[in-house]
N, C-alpha and C. Protein backbone atom coordinates (compact mmCIF):
# COMPACT_ATOMS: atom_id res chain seq x y z
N UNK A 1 0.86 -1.18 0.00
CA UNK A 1 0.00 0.00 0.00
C UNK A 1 0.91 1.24 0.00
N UNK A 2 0.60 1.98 -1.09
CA UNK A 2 1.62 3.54 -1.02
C UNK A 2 0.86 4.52 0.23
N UNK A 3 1.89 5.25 0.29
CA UNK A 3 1.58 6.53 1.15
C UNK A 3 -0.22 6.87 1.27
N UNK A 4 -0.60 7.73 -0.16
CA UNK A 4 -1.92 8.14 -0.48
C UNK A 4 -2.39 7.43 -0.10
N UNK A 5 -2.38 6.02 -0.12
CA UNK A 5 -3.74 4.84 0.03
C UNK A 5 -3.47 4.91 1.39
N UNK A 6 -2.55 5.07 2.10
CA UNK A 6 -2.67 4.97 3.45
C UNK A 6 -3.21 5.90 4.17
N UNK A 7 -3.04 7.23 3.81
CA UNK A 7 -3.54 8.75 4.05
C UNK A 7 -5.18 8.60 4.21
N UNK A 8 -5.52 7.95 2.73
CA UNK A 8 -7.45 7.86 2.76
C UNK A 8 -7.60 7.18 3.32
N UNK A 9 -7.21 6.33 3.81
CA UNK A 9 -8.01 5.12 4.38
C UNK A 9 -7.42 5.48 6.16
N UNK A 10 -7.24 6.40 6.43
CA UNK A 10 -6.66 6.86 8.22
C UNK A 10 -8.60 7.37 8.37
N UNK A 11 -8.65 7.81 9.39
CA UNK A 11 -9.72 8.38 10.19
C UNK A 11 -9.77 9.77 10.17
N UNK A 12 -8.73 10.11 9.70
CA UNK A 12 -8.31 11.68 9.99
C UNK A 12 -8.00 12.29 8.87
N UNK A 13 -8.71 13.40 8.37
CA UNK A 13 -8.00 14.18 6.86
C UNK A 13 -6.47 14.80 7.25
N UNK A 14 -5.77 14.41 6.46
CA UNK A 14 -4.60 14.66 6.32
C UNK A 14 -3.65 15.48 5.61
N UNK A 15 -4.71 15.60 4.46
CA UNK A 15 -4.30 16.39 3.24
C UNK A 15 -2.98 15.88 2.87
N UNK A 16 -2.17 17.18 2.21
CA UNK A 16 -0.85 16.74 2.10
C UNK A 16 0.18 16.76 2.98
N UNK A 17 -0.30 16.26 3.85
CA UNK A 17 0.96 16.19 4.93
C UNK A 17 2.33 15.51 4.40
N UNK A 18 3.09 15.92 4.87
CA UNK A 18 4.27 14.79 4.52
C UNK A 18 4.72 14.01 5.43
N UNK A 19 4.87 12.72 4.82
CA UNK A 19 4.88 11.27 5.36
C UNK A 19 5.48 11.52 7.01
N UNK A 20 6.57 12.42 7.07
CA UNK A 20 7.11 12.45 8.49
C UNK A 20 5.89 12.53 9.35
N UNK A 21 5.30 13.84 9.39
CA UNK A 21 4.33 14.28 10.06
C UNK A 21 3.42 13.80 10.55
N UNK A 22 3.48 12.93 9.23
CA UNK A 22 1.72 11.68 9.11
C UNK A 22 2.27 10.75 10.36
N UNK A 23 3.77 10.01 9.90
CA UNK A 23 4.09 9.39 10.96
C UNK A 23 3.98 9.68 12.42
N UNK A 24 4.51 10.94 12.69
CA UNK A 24 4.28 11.39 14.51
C UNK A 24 3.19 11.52 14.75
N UNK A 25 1.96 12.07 13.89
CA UNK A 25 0.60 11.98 14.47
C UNK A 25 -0.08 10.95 14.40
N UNK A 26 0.41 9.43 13.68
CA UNK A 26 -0.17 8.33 13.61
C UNK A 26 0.65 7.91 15.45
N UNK A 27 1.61 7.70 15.48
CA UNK A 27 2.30 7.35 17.01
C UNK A 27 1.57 8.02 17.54
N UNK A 28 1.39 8.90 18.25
CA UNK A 28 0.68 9.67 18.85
C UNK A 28 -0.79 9.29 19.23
N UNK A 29 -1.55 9.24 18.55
CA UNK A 29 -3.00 8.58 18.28
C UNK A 29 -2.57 6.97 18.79
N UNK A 30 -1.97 6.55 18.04
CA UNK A 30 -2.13 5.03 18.38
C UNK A 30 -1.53 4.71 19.74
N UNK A 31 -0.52 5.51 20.56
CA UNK A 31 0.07 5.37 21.73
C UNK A 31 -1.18 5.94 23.12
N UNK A 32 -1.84 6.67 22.43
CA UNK A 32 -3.46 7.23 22.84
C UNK A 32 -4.44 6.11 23.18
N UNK A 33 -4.98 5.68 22.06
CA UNK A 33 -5.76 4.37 21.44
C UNK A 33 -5.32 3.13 22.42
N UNK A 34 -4.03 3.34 22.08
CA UNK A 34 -3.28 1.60 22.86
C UNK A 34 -3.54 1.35 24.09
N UNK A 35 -2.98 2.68 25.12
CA UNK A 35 -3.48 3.18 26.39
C UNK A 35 -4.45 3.14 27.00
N UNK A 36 -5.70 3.20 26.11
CA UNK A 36 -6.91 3.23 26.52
C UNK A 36 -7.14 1.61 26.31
N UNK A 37 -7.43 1.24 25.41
CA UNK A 37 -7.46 -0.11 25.28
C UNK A 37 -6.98 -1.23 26.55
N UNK A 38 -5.34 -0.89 26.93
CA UNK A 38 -4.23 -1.68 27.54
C UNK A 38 -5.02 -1.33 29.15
N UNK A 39 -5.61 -0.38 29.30
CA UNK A 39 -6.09 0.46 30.68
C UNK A 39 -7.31 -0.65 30.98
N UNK A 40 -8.47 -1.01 29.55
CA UNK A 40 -9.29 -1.20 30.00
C UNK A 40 -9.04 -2.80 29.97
N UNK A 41 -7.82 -3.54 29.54
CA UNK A 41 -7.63 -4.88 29.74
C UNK A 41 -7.57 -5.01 31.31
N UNK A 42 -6.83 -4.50 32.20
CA UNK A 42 -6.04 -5.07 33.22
C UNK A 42 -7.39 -4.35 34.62
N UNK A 43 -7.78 -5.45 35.08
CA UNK A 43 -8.81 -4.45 36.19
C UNK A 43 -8.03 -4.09 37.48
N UNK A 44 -7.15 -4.29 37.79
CA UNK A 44 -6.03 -4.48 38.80
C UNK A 44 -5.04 -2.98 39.19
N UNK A 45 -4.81 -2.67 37.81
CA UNK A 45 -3.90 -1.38 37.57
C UNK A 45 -3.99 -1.20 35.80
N UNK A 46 -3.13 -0.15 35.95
CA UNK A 46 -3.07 0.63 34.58
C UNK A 46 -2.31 -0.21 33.60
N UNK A 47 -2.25 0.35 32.31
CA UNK A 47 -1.35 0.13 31.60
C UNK A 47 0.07 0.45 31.88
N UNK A 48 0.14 1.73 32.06
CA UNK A 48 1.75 2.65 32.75
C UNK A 48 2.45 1.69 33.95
N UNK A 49 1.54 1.41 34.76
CA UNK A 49 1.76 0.46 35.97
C UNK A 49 2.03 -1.15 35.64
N UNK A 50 1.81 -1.62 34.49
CA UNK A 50 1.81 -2.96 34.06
C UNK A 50 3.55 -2.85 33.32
N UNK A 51 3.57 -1.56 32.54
CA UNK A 51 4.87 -1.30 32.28
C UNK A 51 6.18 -0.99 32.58
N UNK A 52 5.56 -0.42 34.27
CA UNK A 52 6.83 -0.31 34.95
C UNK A 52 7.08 -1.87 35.16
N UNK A 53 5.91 -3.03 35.62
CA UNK A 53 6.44 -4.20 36.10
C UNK A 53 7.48 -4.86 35.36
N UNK A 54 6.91 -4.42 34.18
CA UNK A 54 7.68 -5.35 32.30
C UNK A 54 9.18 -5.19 32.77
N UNK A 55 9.17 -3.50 32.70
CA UNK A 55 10.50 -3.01 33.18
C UNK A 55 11.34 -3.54 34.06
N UNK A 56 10.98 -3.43 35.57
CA UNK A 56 11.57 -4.18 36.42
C UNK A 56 11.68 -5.39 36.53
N UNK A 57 10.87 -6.30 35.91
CA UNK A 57 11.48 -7.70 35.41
C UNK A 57 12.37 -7.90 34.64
N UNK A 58 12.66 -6.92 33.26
CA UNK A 58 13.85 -6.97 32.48
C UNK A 58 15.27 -6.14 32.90
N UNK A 59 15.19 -5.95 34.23
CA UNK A 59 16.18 -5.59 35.14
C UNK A 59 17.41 -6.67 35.31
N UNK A 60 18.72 -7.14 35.57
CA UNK A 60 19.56 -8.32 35.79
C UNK A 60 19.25 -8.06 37.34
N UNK A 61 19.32 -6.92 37.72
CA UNK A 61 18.85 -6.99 39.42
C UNK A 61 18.25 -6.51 40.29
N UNK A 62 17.28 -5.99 41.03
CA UNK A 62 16.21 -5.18 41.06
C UNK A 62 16.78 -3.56 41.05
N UNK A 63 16.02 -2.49 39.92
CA UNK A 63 16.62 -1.57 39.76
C UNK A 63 16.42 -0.30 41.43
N UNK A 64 17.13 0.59 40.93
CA UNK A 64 16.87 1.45 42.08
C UNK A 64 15.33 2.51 41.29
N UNK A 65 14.83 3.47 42.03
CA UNK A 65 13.84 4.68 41.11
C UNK A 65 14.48 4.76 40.04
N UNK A 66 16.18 5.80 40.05
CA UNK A 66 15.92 6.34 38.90
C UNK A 66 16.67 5.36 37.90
N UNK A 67 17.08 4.40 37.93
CA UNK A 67 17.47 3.25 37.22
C UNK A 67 16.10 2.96 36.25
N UNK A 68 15.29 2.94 36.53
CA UNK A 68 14.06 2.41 36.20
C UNK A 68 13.48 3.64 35.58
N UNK A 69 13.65 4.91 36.58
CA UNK A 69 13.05 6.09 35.49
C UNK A 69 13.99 6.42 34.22
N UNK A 70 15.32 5.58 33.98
CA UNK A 70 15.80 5.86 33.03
C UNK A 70 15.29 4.89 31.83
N UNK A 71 15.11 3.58 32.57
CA UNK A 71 14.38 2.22 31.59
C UNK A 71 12.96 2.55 30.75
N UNK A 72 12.48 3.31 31.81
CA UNK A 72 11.18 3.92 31.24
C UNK A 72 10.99 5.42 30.41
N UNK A 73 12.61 6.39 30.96
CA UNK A 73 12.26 7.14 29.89
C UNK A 73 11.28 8.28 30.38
N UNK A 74 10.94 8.31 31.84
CA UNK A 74 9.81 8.94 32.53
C UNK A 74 10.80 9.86 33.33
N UNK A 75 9.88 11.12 34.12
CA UNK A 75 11.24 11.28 34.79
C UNK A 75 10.26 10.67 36.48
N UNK A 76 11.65 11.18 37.32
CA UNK A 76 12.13 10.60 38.44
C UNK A 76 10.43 10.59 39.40
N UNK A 77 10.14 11.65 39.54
CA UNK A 77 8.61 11.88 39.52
C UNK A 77 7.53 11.38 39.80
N UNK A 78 7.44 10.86 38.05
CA UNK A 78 6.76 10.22 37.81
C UNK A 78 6.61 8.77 38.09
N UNK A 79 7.78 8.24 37.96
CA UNK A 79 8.17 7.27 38.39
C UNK A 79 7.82 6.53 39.44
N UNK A 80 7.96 7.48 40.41
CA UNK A 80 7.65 7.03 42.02
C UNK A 80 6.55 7.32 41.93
N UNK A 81 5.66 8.20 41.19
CA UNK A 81 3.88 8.05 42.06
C UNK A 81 3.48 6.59 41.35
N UNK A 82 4.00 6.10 40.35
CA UNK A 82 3.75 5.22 40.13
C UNK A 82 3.75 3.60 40.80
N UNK A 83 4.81 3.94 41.37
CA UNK A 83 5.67 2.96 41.91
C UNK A 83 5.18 2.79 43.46
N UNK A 84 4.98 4.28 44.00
CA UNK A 84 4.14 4.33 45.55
C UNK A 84 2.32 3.47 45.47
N UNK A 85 1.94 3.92 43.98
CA UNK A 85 0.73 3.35 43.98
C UNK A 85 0.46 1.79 43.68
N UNK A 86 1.50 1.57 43.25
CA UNK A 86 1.55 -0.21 43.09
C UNK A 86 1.99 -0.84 44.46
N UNK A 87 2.78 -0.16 44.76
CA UNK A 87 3.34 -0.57 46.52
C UNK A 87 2.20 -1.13 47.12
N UNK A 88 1.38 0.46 47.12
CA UNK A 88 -0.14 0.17 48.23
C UNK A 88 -0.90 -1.24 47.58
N UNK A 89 -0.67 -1.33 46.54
CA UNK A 89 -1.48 -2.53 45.86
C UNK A 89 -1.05 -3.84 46.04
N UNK A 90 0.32 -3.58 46.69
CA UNK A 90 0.84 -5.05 47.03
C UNK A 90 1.89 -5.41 45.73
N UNK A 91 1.91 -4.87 44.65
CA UNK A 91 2.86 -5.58 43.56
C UNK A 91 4.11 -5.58 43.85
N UNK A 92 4.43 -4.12 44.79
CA UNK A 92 6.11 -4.30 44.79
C UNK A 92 6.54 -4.15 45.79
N UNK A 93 7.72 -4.28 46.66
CA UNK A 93 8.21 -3.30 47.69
C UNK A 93 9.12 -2.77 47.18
N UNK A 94 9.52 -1.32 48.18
CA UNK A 94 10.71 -0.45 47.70
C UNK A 94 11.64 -0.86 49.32
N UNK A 95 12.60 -1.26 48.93
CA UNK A 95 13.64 -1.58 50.37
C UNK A 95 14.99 -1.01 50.04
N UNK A 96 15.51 -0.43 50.93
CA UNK A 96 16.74 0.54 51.07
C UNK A 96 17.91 -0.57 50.55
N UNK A 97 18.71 0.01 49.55
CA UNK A 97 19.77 -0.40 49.48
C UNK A 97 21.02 -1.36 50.32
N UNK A 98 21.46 -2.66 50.15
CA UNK A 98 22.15 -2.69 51.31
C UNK A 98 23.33 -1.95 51.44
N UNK A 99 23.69 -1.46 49.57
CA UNK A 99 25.39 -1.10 49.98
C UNK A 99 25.33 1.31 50.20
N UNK A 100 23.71 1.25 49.78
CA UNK A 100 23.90 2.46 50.03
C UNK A 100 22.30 2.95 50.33
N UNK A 101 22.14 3.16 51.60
CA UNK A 101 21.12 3.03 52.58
C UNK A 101 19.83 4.57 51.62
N UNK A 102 20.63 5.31 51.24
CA UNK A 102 19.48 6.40 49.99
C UNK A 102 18.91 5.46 49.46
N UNK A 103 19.20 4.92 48.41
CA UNK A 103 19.01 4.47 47.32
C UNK A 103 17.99 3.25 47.61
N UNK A 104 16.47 3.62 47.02
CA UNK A 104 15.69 2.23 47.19
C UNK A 104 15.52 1.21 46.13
N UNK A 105 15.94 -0.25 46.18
CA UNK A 105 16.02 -0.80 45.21
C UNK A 105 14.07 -1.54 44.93
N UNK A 106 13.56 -1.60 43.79
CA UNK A 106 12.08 -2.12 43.96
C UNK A 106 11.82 -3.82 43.63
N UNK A 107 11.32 -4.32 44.16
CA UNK A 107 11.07 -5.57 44.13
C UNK A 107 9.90 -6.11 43.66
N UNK A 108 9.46 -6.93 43.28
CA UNK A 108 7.81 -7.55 42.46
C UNK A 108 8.04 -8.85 43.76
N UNK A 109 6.42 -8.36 43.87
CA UNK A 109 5.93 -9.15 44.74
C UNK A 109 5.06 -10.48 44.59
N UNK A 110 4.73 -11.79 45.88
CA UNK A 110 4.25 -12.78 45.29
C UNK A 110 3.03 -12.38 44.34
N UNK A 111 2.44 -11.40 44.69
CA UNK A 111 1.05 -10.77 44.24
C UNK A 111 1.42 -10.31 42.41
N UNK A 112 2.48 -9.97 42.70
CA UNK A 112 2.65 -9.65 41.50
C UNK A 112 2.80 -10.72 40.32
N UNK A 113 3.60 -11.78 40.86
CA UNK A 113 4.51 -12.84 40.10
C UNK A 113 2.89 -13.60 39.48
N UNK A 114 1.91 -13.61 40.63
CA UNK A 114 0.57 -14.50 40.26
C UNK A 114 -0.23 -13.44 39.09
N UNK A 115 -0.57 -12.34 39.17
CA UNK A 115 -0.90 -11.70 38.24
C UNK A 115 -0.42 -11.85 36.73
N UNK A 116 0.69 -11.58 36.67
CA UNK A 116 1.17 -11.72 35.55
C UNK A 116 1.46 -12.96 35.09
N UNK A 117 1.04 -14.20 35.96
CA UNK A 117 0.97 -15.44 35.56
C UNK A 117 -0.23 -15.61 35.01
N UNK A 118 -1.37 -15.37 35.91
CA UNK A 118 -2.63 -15.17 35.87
C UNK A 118 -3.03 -14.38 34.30
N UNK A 119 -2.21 -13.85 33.66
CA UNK A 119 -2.88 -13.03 32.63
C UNK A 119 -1.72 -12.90 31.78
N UNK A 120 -1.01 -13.31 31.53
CA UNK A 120 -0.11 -14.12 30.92
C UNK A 120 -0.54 -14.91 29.38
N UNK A 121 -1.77 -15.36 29.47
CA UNK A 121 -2.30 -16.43 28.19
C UNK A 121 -2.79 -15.22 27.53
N UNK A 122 -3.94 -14.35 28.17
CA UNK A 122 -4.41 -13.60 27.41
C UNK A 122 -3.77 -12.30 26.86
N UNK A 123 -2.41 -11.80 28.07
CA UNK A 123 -2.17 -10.66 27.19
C UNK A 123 -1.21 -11.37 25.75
N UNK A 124 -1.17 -12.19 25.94
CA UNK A 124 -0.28 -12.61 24.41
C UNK A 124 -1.55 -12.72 23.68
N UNK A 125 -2.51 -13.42 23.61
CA UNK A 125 -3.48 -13.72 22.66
C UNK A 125 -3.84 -11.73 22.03
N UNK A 126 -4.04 -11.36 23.31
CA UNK A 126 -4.09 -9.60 22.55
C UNK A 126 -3.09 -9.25 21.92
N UNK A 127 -1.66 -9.20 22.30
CA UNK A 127 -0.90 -9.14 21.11
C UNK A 127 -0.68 -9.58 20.11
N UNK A 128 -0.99 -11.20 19.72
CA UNK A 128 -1.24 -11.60 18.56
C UNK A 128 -2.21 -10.72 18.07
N UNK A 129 -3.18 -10.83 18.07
CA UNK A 129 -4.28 -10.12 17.47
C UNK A 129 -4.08 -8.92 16.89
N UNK A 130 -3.39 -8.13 18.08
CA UNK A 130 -2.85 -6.36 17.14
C UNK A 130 -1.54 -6.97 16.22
N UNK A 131 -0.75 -7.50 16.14
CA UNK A 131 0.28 -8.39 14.93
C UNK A 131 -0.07 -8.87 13.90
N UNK A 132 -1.48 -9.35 13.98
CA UNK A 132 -2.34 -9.86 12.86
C UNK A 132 -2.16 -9.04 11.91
N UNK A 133 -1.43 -9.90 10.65
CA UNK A 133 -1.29 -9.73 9.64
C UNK A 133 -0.07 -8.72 9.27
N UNK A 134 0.28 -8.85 10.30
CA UNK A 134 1.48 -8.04 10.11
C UNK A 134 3.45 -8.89 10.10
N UNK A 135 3.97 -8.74 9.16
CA UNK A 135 5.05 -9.73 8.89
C UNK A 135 5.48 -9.14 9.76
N UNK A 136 7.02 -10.50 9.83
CA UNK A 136 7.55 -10.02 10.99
C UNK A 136 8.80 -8.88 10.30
N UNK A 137 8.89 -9.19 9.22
CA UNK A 137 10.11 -7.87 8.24
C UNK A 137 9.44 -6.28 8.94
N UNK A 138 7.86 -6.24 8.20
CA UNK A 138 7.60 -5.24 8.60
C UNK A 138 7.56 -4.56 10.30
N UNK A 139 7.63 -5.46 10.88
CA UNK A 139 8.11 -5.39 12.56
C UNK A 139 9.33 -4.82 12.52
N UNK A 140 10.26 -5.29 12.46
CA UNK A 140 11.43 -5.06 12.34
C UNK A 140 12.11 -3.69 11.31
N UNK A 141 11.15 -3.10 10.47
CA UNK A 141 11.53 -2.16 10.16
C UNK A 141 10.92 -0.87 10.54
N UNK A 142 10.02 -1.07 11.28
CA UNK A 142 9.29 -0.19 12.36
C UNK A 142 10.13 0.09 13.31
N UNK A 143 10.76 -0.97 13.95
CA UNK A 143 11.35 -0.94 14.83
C UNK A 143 13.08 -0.06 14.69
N UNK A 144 13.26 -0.57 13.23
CA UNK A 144 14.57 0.62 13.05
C UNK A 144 13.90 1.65 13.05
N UNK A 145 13.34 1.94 12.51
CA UNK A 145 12.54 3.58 11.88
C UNK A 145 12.62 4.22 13.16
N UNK A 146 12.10 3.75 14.10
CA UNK A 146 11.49 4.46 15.37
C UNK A 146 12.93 4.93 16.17
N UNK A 147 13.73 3.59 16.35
CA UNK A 147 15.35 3.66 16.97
C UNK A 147 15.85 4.50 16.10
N UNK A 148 15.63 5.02 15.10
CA UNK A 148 16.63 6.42 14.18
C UNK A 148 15.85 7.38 14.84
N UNK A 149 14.58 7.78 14.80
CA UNK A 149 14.25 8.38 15.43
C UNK A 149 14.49 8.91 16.34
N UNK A 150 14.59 8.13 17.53
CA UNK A 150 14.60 8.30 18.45
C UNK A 150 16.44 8.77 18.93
N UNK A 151 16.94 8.24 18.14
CA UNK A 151 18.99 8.13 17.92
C UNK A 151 18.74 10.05 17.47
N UNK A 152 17.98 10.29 16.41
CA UNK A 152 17.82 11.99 16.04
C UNK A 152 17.53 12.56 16.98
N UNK A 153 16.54 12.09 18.20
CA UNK A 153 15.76 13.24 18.72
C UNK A 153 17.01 12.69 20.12
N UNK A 154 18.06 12.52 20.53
CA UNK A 154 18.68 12.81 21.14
C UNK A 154 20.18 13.37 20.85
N UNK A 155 20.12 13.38 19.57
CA UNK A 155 21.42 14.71 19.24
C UNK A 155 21.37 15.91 19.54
């Protein structure tokens, strides 16, 4: 499908935008869309809150705040109201460092480990579904596109 055919067939008049543009306001919308969607999967917590967990599981050792506000890209902040509100929920604890008593490292809890076991079958079956029909080439060149991107918007 070229550009144009992709332009008419969006939700949104576009006119002649150029393709860049089209691109950041398609991310945008769909990071919108996804959010809402991902919010109304999980009855437990948020989407944002399901993502810090992702995060701190792909940690080698439990991170500290801003270790994690760097994984996420959020700032420091934000981070922690996030992180205070999952606490109260039981998913994580925050426990002081042993080698440097500031610094709180965060932990996933049994509560947590069962959740994401617990829902585990279905959030993959939802990701299949948004993948549907989508190769895996074209994955993968999304995925550069976005990493240049993103490599530009920190020069």
């Amino acid at each position: 499908m070229d550009y144009n055919s992709m332009v008419q067939n969006s939700k949104v008049e576009f006119g002649q935008m150029p393709p860049g543009t089209f691109l950041i306001g398609l991310l945008s919308t769909f990071e919108n869309r996804f959010q809402t969607v991902a919010d109304s999967f999980f009855e437990e917590i948020t989407w944002k809150q399901f993502f810090a967990i992702i995060c701190i599981n792909l940690c080698r050792e439990s991170p500290t705040i801003n270790e994690l506000s760097e994984i996420m890209e959020s700032s420091h902040q934000n981070v922690k109201q996030l992180l205070i509100k999952l606490e109260k929920k039981g998913f994580i604890e925050m426990i002081a460092d042993d080698r440097d008593r500031r610094k709180q490292r965060i932990f996933t809890t049994k509560k947590c480990a069962d959740f994401c076991k617990r829902n585990e079958k279905e959030s993959q079956i939802q990701m299949n579904q948004m993948f549907e029909d989508i190769s895996e080439e074209q994955i993968i060149t999304t995925i550069q596109t976005i990493l240049q991107m993103e490599r530009n918007l920190n020069r």
